[in-house]
PDB file of N, CA and C in Angstrom:
ATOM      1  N   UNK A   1       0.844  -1.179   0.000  1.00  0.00           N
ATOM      2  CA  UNK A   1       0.000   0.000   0.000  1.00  0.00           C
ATOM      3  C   UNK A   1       0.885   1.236   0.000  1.00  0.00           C
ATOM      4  N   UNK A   2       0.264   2.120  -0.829  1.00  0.00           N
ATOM      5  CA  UNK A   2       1.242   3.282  -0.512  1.00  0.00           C
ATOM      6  C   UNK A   2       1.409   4.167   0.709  1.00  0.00           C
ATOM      7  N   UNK A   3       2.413   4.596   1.057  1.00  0.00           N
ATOM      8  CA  UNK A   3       2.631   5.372   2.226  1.00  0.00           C
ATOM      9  C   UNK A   3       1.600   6.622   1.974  1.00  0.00           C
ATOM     10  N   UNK A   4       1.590   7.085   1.126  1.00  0.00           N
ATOM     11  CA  UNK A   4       0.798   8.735   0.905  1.00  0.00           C
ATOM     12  C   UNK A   4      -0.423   8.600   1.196  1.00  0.00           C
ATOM     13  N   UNK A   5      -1.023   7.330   1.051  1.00  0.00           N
ATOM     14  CA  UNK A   5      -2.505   7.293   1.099  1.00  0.00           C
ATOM     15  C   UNK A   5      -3.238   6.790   2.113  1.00  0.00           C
ATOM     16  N   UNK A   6      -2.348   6.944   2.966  1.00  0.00           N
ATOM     17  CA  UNK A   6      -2.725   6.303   4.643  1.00  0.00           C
ATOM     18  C   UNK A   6      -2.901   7.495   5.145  1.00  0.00           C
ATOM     19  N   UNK A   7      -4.120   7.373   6.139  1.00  0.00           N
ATOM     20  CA  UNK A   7      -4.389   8.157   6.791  1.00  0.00           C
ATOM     21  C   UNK A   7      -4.524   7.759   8.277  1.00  0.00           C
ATOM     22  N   UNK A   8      -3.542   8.531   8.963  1.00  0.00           N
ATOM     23  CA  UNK A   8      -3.623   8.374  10.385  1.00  0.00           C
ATOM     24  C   UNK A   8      -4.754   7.609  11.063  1.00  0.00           C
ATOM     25  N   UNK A   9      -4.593   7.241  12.432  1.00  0.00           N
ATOM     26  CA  UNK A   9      -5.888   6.413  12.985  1.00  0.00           C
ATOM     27  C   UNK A   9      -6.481   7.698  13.493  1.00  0.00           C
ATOM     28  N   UNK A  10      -7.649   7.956  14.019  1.00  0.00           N
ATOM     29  CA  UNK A  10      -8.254   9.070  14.077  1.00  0.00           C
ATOM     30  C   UNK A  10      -8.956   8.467  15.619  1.00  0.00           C
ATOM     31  N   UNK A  11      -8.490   9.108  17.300  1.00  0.00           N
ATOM     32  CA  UNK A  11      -9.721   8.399  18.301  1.00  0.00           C
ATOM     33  C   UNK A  11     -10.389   9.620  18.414  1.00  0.00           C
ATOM     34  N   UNK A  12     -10.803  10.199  17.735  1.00  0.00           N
ATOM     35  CA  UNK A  12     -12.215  11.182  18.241  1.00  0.00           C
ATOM     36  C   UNK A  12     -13.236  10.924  18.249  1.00  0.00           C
ATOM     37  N   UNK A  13     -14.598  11.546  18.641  1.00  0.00           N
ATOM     38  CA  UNK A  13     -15.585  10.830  18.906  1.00  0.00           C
ATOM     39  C   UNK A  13     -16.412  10.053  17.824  1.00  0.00           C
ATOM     40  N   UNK A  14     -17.148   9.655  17.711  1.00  0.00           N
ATOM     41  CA  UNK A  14     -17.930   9.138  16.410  1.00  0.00           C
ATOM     42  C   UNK A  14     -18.889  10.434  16.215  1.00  0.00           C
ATOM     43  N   UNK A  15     -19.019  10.533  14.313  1.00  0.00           N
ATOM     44  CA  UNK A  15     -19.695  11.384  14.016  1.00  0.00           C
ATOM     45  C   UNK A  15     -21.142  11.023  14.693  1.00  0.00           C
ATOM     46  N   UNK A  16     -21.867  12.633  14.625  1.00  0.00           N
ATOM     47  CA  UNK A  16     -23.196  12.357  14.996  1.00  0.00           C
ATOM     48  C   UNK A  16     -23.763  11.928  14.190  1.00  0.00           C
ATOM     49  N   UNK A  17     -25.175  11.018  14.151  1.00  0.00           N
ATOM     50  CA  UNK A  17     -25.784  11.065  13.004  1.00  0.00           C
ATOM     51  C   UNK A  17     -27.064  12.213  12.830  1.00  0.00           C
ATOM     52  N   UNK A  18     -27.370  12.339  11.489  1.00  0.00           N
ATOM     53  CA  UNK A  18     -28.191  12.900  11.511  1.00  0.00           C
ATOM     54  C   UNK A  18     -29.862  12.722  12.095  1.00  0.00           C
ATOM     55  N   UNK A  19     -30.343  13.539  12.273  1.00  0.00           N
ATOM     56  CA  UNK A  19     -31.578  13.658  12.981  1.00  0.00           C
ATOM     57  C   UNK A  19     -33.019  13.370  11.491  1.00  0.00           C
ATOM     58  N   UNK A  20     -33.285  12.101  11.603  1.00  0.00           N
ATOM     59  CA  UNK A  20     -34.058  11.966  10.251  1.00  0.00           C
ATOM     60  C   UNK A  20     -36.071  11.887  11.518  1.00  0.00           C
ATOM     61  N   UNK A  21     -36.295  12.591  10.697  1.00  0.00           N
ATOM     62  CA  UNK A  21     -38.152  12.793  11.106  1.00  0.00           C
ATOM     63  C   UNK A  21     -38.303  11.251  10.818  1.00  0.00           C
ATOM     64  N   UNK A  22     -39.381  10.867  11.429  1.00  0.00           N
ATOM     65  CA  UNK A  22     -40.213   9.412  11.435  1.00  0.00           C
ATOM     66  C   UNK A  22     -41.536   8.866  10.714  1.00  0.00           C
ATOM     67  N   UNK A  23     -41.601  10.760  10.478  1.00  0.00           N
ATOM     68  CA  UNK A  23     -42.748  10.696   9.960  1.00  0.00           C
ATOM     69  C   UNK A  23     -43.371  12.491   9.614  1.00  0.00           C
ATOM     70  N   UNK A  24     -43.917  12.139   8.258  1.00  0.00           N
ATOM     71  CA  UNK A  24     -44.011  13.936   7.977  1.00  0.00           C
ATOM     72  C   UNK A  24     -44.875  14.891   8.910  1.00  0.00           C
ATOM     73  N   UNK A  25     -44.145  15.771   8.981  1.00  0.00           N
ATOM     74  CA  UNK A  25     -45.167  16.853   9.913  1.00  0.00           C
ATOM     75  C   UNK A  25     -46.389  17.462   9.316  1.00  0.00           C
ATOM     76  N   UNK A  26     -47.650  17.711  10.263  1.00  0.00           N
ATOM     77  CA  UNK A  26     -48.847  18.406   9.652  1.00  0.00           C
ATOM     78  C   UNK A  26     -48.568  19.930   9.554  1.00  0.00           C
ATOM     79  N   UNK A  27     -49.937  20.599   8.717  1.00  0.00           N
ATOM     80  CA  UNK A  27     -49.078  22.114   8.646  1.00  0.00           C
ATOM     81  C   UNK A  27     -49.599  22.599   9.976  1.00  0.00           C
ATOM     82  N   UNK A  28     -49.959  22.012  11.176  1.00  0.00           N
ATOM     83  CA  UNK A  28     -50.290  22.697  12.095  1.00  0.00           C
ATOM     84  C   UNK A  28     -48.632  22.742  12.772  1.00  0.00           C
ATOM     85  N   UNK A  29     -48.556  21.427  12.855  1.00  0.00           N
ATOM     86  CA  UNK A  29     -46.902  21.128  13.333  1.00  0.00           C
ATOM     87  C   UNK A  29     -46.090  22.280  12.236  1.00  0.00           C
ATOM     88  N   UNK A  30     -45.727  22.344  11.521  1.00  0.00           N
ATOM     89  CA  UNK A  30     -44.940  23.012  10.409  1.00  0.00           C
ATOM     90  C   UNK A  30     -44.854  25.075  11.330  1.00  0.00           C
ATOM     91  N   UNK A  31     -46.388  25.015  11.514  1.00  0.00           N
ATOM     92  CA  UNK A  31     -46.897  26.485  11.955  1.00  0.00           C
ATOM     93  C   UNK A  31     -46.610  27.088  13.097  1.00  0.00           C
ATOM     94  N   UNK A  32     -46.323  25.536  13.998  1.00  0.00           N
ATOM     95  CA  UNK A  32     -46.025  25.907  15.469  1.00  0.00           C
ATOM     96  C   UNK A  32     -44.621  26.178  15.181  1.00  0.00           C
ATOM     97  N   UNK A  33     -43.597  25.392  14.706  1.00  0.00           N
ATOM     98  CA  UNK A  33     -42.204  25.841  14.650  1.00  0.00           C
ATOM     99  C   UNK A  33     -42.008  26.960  14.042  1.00  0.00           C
ATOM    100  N   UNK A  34     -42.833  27.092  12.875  1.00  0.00           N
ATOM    101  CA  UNK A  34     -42.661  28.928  12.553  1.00  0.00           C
ATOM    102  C   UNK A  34     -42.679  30.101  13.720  1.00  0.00           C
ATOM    103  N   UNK A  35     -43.990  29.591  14.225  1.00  0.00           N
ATOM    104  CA  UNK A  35     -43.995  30.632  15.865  1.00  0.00           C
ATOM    105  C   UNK A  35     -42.901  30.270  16.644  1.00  0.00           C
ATOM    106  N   UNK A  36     -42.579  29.192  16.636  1.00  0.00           N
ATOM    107  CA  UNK A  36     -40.992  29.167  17.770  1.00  0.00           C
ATOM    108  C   UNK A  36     -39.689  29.614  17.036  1.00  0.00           C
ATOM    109  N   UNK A  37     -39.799  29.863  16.171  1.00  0.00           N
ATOM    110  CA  UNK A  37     -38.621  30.241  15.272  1.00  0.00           C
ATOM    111  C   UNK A  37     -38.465  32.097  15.861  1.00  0.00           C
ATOM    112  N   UNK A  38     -39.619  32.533  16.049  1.00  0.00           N
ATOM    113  CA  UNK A  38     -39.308  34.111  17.092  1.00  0.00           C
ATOM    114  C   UNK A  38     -39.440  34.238  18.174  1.00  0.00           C
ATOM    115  N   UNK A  39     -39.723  33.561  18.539  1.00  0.00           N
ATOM    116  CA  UNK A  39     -40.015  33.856  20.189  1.00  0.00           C
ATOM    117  C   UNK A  39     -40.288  31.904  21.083  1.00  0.00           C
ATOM    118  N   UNK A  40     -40.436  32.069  21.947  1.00  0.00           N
ATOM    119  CA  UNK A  40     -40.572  30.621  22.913  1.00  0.00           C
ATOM    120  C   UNK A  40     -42.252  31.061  23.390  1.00  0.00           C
ATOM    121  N   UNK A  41     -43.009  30.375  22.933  1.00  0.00           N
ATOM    122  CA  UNK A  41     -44.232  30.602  23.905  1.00  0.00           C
ATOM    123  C   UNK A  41     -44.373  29.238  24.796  1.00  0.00           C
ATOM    124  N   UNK A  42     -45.716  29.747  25.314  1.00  0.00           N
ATOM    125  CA  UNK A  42     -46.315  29.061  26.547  1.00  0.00           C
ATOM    126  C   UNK A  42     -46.519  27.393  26.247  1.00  0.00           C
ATOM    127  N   UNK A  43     -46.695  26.262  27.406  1.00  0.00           N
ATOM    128  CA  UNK A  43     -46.303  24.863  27.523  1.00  0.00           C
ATOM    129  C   UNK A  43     -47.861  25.149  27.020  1.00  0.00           C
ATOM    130  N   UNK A  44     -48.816  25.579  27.321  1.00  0.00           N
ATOM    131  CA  UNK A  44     -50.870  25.031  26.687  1.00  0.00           C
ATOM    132  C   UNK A  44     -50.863  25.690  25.611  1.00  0.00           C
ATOM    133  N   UNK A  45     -49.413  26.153  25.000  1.00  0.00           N
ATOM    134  CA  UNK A  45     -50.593  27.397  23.808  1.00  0.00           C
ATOM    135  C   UNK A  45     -51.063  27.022  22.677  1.00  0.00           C
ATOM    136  N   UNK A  46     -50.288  25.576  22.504  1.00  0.00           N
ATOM    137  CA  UNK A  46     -50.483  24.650  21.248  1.00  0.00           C
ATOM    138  C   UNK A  46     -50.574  23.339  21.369  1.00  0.00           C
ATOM    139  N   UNK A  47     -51.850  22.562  20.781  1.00  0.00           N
ATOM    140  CA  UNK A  47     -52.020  21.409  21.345  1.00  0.00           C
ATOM    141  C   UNK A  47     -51.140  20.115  20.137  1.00  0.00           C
ATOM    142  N   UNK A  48     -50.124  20.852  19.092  1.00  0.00           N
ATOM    143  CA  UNK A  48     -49.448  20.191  18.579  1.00  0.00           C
ATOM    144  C   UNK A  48     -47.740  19.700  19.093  1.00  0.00           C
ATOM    145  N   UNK A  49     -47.269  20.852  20.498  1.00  0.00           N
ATOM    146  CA  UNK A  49     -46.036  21.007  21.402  1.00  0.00           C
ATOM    147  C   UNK A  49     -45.907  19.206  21.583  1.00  0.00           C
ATOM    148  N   UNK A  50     -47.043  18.830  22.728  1.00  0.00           N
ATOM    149  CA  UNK A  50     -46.287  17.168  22.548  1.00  0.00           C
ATOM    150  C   UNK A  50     -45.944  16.298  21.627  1.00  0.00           C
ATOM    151  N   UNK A  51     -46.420  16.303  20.087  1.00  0.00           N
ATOM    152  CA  UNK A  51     -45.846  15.647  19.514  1.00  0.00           C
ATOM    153  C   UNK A  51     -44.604  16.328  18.888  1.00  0.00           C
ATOM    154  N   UNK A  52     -44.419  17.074  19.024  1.00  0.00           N
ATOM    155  CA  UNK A  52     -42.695  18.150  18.493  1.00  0.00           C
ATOM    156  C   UNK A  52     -41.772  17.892  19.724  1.00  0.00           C
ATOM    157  N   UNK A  53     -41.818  18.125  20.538  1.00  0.00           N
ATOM    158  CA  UNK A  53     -41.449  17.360  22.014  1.00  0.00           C
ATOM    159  C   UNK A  53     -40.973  15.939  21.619  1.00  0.00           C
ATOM    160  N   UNK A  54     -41.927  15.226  21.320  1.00  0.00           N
ATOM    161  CA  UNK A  54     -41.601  13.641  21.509  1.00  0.00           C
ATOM    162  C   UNK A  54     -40.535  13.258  19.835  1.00  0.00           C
ATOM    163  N   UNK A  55     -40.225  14.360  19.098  1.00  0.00           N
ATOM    164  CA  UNK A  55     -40.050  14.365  17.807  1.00  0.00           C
ATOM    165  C   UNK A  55     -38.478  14.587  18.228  1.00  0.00           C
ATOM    166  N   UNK A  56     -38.272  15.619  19.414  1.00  0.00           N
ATOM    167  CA  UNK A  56     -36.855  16.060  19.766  1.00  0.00           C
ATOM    168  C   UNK A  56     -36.505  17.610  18.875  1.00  0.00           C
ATOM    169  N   UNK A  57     -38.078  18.087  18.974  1.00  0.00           N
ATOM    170  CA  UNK A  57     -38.044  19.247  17.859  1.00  0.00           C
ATOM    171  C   UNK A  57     -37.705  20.895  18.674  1.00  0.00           C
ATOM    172  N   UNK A  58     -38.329  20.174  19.614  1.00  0.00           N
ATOM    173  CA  UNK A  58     -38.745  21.753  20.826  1.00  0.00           C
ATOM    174  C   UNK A  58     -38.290  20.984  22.239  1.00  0.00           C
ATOM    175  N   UNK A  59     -38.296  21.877  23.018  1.00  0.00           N
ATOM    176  CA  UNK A  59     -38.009  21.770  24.351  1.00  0.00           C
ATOM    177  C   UNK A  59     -38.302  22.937  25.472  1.00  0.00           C
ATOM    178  N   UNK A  60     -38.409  22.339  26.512  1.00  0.00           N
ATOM    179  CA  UNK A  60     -39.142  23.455  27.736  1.00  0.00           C
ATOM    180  C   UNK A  60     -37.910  23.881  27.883  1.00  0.00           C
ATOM    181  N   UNK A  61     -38.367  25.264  28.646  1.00  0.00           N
ATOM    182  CA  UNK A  61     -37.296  26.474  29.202  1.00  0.00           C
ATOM    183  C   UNK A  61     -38.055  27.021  30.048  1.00  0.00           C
ATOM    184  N   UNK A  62     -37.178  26.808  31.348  1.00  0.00           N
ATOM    185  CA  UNK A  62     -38.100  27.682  32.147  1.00  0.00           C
ATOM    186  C   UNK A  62     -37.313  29.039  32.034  1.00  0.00           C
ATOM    187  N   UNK A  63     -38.316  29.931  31.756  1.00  0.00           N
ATOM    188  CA  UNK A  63     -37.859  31.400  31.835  1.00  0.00           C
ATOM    189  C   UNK A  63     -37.796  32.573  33.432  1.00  0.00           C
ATOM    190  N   UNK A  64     -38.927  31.966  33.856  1.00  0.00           N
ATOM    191  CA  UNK A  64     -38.844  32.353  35.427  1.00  0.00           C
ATOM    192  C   UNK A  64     -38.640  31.610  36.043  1.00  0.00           C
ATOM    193  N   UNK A  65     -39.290  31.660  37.544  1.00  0.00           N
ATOM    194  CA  UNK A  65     -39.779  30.244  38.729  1.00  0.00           C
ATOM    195  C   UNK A  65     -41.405  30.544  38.246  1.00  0.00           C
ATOM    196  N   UNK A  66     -41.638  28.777  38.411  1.00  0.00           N
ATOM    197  CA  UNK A  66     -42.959  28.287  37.711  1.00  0.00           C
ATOM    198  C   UNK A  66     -43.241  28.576  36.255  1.00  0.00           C
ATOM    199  N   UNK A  67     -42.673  29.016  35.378  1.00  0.00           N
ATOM    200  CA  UNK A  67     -43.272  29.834  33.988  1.00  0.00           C
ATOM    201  C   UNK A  67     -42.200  28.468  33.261  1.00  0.00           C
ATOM    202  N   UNK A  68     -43.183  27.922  32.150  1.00  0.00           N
ATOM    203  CA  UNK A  68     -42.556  27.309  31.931  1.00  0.00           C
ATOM    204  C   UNK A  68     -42.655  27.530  30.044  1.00  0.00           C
ATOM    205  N   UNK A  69     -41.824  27.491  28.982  1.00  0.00           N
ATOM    206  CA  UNK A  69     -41.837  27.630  27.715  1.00  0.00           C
ATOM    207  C   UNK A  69     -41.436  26.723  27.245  1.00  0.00           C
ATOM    208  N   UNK A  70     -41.238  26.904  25.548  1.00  0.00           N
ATOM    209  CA  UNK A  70     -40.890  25.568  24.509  1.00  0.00           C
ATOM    210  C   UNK A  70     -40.593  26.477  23.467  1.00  0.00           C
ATOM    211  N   UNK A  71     -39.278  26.224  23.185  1.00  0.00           N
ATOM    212  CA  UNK A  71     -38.235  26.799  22.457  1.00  0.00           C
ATOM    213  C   UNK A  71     -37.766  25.400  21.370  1.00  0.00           C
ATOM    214  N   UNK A  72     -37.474  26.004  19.890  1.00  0.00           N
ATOM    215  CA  UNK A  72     -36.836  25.240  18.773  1.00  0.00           C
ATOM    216  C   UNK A  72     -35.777  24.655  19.555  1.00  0.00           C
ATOM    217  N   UNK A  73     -35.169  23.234  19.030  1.00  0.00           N
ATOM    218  CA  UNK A  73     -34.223  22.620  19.420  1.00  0.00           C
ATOM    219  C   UNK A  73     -33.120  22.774  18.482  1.00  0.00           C
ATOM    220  N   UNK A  74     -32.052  22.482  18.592  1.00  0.00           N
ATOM    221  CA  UNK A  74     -31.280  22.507  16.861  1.00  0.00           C
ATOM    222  C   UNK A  74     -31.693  21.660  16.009  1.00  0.00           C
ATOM    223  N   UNK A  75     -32.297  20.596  15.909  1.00  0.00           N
ATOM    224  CA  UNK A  75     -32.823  19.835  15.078  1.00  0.00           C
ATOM    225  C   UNK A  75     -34.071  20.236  14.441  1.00  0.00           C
ATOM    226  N   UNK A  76     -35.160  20.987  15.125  1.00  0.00           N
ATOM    227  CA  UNK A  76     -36.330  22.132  14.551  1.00  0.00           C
ATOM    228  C   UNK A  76     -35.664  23.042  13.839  1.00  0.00           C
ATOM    229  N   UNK A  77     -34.666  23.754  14.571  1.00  0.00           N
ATOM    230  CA  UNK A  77     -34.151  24.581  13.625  1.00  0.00           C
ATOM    231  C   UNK A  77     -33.412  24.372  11.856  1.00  0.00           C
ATOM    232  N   UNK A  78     -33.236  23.173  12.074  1.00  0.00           N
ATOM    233  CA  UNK A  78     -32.993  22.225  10.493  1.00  0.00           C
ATOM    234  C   UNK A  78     -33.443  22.243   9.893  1.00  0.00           C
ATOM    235  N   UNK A  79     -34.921  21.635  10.493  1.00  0.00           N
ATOM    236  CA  UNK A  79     -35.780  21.583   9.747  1.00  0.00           C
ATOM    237  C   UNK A  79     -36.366  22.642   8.820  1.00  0.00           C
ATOM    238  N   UNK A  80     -36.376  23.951   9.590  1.00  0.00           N
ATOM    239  CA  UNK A  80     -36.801  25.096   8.959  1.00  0.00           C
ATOM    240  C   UNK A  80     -35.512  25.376   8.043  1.00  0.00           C
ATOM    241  N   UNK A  81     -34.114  25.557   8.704  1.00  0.00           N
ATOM    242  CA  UNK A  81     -33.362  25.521   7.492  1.00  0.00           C
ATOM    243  C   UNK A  81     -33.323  24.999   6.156  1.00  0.00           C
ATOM    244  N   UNK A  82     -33.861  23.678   6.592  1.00  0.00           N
ATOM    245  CA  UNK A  82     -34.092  22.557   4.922  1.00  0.00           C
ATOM    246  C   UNK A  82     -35.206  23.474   4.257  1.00  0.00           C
ATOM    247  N   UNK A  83     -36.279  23.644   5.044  1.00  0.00           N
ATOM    248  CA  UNK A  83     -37.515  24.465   4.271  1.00  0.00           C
ATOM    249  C   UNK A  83     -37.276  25.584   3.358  1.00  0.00           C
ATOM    250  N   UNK A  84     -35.943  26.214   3.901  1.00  0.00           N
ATOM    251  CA  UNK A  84     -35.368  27.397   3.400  1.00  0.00           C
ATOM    252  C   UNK A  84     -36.139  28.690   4.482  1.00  0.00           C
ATOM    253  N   UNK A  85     -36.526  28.547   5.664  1.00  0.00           N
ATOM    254  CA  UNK A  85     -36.958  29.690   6.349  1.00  0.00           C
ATOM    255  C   UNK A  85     -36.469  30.375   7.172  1.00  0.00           C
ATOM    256  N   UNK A  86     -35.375  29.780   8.076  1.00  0.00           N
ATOM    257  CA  UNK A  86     -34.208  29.967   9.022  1.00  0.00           C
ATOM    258  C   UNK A  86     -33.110  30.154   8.432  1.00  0.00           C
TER     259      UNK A  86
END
């Protein structure tokens, strides 16, 4: 084998993989990440949050004591990137 074309052993971590959806989003889902794309609203304000939640799309933040929000994750934020909106 040639010497030039070896490449060192490499121990860093293993790449991440990518974050692939399971299943396509509705445009209600699609609408809520648009609204989280400016601002974090409220844990009742949308009754589509648990399944974006369970997707790994959004996530709570508490902003005070007791106040609790749901903010894009980096992987929501992809998503809108792929869309071309972010």
């Amino acid at each position: 084998m040639n010497e030039l074309n070896r490449q060192p052993d490499r121990a860093g971590p293993p790449a991440k993989q990518p974050h692939i959806l399971r299943r396509l989003l509705s445009h209600h889902e699609l609408a809520t990440l648009l609204l989280l794309l400016h601002a974090p609203i409220d844990v009742n304000a949308k009754p589509e949050i648990p399944m974006l939640e369970e997707a790994g799309l959004v996530e709570v933040v508490t902003s005070a004591p007791g106040t609790q929000r749901f903010q894009l994750t980096p992987q929501g934020n992809a998503i809108l990137r792929g869309l071309g909106v972010a």
